[in-house]
N, C-alpha and C. Protein backbone atom coordinates (compact mmCIF):
# COMPACT_ATOMS: atom_id res chain seq x y z
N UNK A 1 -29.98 17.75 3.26
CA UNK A 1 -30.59 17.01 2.19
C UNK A 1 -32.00 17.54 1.97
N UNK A 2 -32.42 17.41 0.80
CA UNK A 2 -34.04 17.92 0.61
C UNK A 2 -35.12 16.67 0.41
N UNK A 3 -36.16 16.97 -0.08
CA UNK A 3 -37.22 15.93 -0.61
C UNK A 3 -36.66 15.40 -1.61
N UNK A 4 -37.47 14.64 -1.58
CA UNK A 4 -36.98 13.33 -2.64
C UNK A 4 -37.86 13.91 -4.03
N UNK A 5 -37.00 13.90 -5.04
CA UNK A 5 -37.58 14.62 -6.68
C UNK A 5 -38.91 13.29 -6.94
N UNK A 6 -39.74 14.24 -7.81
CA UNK A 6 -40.80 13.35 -7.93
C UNK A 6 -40.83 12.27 -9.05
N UNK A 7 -39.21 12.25 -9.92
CA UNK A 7 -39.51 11.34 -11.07
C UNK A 7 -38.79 9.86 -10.10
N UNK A 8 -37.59 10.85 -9.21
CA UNK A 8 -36.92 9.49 -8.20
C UNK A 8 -37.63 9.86 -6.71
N UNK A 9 -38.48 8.48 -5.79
CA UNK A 9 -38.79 8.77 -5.52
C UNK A 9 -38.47 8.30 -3.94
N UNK A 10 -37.43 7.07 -4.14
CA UNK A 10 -36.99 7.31 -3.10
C UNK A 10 -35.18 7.53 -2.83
N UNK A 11 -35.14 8.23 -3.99
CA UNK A 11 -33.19 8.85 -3.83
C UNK A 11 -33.99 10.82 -3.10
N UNK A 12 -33.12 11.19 -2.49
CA UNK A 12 -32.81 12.61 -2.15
C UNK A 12 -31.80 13.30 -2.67
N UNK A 13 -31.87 14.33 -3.21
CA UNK A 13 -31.24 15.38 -3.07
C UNK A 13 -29.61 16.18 -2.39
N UNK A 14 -28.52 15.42 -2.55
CA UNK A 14 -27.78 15.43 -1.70
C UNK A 14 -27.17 16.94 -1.61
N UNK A 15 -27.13 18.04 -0.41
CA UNK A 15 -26.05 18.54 -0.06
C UNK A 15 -24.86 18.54 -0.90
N UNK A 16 -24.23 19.48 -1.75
CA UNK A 16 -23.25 19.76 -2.57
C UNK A 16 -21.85 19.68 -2.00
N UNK A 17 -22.50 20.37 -0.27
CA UNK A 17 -20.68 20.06 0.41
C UNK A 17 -20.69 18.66 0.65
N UNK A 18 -21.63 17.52 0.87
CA UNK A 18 -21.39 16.55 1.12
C UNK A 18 -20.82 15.25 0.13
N UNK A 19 -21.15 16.18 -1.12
CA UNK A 19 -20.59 15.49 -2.29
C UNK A 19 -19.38 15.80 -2.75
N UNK A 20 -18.76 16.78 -2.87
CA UNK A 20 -17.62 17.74 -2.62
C UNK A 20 -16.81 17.10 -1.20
N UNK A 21 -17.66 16.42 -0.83
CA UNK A 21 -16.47 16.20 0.62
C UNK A 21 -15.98 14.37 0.08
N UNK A 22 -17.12 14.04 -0.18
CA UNK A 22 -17.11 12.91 -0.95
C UNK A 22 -16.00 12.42 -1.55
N UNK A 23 -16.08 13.68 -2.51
CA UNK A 23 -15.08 13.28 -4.01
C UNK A 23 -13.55 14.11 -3.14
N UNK A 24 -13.77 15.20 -2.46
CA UNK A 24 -11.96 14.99 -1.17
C UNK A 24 -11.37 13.88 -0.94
N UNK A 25 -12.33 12.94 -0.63
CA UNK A 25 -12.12 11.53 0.16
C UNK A 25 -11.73 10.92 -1.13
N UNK A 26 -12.44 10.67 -1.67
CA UNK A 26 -12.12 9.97 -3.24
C UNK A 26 -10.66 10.07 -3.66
N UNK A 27 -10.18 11.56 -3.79
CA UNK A 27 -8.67 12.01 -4.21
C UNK A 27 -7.74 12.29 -3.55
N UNK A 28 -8.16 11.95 -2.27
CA UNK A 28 -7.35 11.28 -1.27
C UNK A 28 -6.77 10.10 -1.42
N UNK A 29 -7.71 9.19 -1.43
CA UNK A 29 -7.37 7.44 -1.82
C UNK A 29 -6.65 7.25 -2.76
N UNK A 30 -6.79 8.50 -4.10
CA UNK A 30 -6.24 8.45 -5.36
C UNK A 30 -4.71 8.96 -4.96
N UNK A 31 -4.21 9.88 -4.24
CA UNK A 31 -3.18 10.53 -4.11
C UNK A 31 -2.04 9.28 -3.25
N UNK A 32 -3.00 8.58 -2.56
CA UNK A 32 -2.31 7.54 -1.68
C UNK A 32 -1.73 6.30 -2.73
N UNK A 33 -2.68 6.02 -3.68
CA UNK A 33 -2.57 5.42 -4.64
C UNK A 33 -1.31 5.92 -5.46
N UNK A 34 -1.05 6.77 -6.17
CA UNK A 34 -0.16 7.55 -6.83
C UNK A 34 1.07 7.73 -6.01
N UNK A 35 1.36 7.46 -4.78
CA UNK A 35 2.17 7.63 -3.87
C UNK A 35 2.93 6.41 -3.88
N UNK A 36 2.17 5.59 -3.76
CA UNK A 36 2.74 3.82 -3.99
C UNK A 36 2.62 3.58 -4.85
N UNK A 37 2.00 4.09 -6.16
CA UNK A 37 3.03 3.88 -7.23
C UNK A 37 4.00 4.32 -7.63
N UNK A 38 4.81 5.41 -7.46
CA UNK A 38 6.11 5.98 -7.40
C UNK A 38 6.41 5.01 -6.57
N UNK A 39 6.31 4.53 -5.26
CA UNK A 39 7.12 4.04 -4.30
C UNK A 39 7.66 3.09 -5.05
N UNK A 40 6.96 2.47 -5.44
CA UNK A 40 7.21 1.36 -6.35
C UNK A 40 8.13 1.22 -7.41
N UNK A 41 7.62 2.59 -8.39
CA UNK A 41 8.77 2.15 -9.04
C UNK A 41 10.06 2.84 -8.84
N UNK A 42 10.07 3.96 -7.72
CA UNK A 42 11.23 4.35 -7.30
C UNK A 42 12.24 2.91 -7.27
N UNK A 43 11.75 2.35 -6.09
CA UNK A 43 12.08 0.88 -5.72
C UNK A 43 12.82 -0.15 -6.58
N UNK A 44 11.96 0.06 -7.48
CA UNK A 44 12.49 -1.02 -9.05
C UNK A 44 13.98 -0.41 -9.22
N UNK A 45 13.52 1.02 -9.67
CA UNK A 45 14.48 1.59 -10.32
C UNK A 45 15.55 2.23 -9.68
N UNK A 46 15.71 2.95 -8.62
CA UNK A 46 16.81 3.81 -7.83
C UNK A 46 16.79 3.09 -6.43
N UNK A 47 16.68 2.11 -6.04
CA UNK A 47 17.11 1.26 -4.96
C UNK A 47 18.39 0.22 -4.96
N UNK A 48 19.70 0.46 -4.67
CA UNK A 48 20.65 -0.64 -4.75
C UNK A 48 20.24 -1.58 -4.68
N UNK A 49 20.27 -3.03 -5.60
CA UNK A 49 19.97 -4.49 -5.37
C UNK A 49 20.49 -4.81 -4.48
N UNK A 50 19.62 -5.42 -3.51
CA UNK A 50 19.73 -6.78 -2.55
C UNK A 50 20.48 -7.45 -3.02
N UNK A 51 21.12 -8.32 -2.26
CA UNK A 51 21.75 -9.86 -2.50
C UNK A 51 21.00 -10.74 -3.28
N UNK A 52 19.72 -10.56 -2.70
CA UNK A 52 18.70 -11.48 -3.07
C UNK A 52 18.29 -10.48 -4.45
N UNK A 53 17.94 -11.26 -5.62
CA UNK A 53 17.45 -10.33 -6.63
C UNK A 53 15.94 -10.02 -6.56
N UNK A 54 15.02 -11.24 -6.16
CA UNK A 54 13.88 -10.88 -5.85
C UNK A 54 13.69 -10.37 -4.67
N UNK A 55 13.76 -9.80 -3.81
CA UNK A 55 13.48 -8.55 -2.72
C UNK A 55 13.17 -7.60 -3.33
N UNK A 56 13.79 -7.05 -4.39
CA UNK A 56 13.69 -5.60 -4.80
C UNK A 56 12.77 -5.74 -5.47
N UNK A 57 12.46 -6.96 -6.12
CA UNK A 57 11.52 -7.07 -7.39
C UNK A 57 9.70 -7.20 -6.66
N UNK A 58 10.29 -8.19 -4.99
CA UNK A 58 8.92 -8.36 -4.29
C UNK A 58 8.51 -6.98 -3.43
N UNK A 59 9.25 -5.93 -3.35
CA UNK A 59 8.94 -5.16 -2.47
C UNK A 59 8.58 -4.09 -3.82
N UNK A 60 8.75 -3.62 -5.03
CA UNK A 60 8.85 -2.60 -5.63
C UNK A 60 7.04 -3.35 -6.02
N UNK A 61 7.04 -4.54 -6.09
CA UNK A 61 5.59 -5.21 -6.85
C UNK A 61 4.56 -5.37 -5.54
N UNK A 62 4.93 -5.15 -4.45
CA UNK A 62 4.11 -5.17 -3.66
C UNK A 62 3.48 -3.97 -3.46
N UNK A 63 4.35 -2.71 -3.86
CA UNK A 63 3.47 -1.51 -3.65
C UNK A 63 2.89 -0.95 -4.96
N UNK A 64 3.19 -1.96 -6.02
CA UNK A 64 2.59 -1.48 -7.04
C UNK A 64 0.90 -1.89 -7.29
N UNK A 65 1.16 -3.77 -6.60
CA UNK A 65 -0.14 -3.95 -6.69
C UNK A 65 -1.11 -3.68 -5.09
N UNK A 66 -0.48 -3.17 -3.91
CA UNK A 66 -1.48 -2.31 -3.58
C UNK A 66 -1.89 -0.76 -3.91
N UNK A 67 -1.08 0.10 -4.70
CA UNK A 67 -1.72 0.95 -5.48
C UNK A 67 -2.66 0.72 -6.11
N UNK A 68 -2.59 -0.74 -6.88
CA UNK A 68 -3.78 -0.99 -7.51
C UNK A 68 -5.12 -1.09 -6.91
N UNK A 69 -4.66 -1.85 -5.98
CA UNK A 69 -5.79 -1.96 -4.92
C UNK A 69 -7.11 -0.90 -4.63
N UNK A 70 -5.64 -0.12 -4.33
CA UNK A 70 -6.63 1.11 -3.26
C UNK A 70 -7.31 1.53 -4.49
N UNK A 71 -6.70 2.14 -5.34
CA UNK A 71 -7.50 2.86 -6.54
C UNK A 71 -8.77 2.44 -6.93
N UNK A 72 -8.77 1.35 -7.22
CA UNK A 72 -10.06 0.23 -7.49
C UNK A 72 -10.70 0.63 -6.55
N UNK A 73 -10.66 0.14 -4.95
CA UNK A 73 -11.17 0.57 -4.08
C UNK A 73 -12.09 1.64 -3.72
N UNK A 74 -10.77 2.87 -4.18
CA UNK A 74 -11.52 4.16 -3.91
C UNK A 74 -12.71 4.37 -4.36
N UNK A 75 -12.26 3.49 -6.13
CA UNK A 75 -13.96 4.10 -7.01
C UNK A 75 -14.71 3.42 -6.37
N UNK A 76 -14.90 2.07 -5.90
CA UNK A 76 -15.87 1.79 -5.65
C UNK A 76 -16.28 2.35 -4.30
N UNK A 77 -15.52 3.12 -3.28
CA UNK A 77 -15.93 3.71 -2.03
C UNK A 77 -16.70 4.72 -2.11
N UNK A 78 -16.46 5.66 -3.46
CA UNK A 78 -16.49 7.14 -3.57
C UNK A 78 -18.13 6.66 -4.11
N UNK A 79 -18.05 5.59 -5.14
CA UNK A 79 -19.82 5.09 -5.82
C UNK A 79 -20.89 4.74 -4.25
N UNK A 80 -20.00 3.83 -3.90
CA UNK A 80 -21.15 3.42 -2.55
C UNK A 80 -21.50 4.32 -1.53
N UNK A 81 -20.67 5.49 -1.44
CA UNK A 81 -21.18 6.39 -0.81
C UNK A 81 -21.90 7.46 -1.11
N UNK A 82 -21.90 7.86 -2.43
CA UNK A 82 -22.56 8.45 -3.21
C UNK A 82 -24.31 8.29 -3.25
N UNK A 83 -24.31 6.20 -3.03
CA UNK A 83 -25.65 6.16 -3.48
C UNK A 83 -26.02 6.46 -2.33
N UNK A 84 -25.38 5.71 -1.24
CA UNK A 84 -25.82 5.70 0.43
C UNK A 84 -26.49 7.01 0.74
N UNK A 85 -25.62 8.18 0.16
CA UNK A 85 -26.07 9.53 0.60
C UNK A 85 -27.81 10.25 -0.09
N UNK A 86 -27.58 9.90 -1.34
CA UNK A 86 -28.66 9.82 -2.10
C UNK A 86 -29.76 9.07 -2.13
N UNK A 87 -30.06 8.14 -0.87
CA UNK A 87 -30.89 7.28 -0.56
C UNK A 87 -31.06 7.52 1.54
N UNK A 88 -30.24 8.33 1.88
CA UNK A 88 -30.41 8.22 2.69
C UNK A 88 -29.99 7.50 4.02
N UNK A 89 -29.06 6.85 3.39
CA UNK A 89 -28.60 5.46 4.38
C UNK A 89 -27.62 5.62 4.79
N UNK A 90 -27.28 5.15 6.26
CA UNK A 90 -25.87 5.13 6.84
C UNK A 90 -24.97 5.17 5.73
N UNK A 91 -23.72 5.47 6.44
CA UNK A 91 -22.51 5.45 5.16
C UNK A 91 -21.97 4.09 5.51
N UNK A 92 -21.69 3.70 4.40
CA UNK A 92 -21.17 2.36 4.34
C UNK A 92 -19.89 1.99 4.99
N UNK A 93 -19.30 1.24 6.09
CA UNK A 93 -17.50 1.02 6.26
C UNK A 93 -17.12 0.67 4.93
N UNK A 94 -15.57 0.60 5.56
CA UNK A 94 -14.60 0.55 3.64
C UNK A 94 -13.66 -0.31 4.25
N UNK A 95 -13.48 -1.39 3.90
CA UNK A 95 -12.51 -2.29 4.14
C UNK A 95 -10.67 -1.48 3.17
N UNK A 96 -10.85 -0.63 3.13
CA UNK A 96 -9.53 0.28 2.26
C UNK A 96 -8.70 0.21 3.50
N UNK A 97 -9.49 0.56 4.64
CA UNK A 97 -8.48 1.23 5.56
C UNK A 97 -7.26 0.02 6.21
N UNK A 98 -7.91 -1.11 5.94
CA UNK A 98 -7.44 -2.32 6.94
C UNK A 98 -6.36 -3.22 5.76
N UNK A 99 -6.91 -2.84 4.53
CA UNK A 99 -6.32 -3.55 3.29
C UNK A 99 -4.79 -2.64 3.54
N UNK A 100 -4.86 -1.18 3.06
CA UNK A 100 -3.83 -0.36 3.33
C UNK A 100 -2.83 -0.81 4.20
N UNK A 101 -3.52 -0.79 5.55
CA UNK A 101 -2.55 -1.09 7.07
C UNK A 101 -1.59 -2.55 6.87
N UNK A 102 -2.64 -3.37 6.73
CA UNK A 102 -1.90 -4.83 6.09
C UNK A 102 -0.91 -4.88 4.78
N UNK A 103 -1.44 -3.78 3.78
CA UNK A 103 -0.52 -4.13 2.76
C UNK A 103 1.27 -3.11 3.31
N UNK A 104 0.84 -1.61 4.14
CA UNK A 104 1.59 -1.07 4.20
C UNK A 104 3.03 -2.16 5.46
N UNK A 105 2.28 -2.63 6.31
CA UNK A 105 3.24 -4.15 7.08
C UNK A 105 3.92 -4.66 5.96
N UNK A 106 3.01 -5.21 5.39
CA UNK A 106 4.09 -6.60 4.35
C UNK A 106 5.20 -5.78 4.02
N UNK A 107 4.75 -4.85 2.99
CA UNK A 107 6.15 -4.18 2.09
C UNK A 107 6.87 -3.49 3.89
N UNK A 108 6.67 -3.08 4.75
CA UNK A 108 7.75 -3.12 5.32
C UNK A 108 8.67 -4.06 6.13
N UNK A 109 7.74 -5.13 5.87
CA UNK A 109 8.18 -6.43 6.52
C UNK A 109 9.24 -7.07 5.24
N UNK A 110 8.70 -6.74 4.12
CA UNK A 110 9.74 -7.32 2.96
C UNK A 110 11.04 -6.27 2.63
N UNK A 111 10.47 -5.31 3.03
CA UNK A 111 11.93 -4.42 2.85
C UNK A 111 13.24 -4.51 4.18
N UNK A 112 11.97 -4.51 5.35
CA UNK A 112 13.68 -5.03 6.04
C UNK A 112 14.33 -6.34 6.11
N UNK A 113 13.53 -7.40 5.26
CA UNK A 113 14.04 -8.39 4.73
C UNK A 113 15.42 -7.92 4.20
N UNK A 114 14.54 -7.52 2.95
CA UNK A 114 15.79 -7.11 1.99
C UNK A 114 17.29 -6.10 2.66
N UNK A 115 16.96 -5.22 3.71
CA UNK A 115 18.12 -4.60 4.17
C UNK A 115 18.88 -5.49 4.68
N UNK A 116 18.47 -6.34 5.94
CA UNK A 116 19.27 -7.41 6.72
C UNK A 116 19.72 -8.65 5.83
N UNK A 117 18.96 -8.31 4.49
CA UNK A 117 20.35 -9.73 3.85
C UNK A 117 21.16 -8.90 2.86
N UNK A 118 20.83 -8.18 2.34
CA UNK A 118 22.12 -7.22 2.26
C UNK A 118 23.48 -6.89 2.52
């Protein structure tokens, strides 16, 4: 990082690989995102119906709206770290990682629902 520019005076100068590593991370979250949304609507669409009609409908909507999630997420991870870096400050935790883990349980907790009543 360098001195701080003299019109901003207390943001710095960030390192290009560190912003570049930044926005990796960023389209990462995005790719994970894009992943569960296919899952999703794979799900809807090319998954044999359950017995139950809503299984397919709660498991294809569960990964649709944590796609949503993360995405939202990301921007705001990829912004808060951005400023953090440009100010100097620890990097912020991201509650993404724990949202993910929890949302990725449910939908597999609702899908082997849906297999065992099947």
């Amino acid at each position: 990082m360098t001195r701080p520019t003299p019109a901003e005076p207390d943001e710095m100068e960030v390192d290009y690989r560190f912003t570049l590593a930044n926005e990796r991370t960023f389209l990462a979250w995005t790719r994970t995102a894009l992943g569960l949304l296919a899952a999703g609507v794979a799900v809807h669409e090319l998954v044999r119906p359950f017995r139950h009609h809503g299984v397919r409908t709660a498991v294809g909507m569960s990964c649709i709206v944590l796609a949503t999630i993360v995405a939202v997420g990301a921007y705001g991870r990829w912004r808060h770290v951005a400023a953090a870096m440009r100010r100097g400050d620890p990097l912020p935790d991201t509650v993404l990682v724990p949202i993910l883990a929890a949302g990725i349980a449910l939908i597999s907790v609702l899908a082997g629902i849906g297999v065992l009543l099947s």
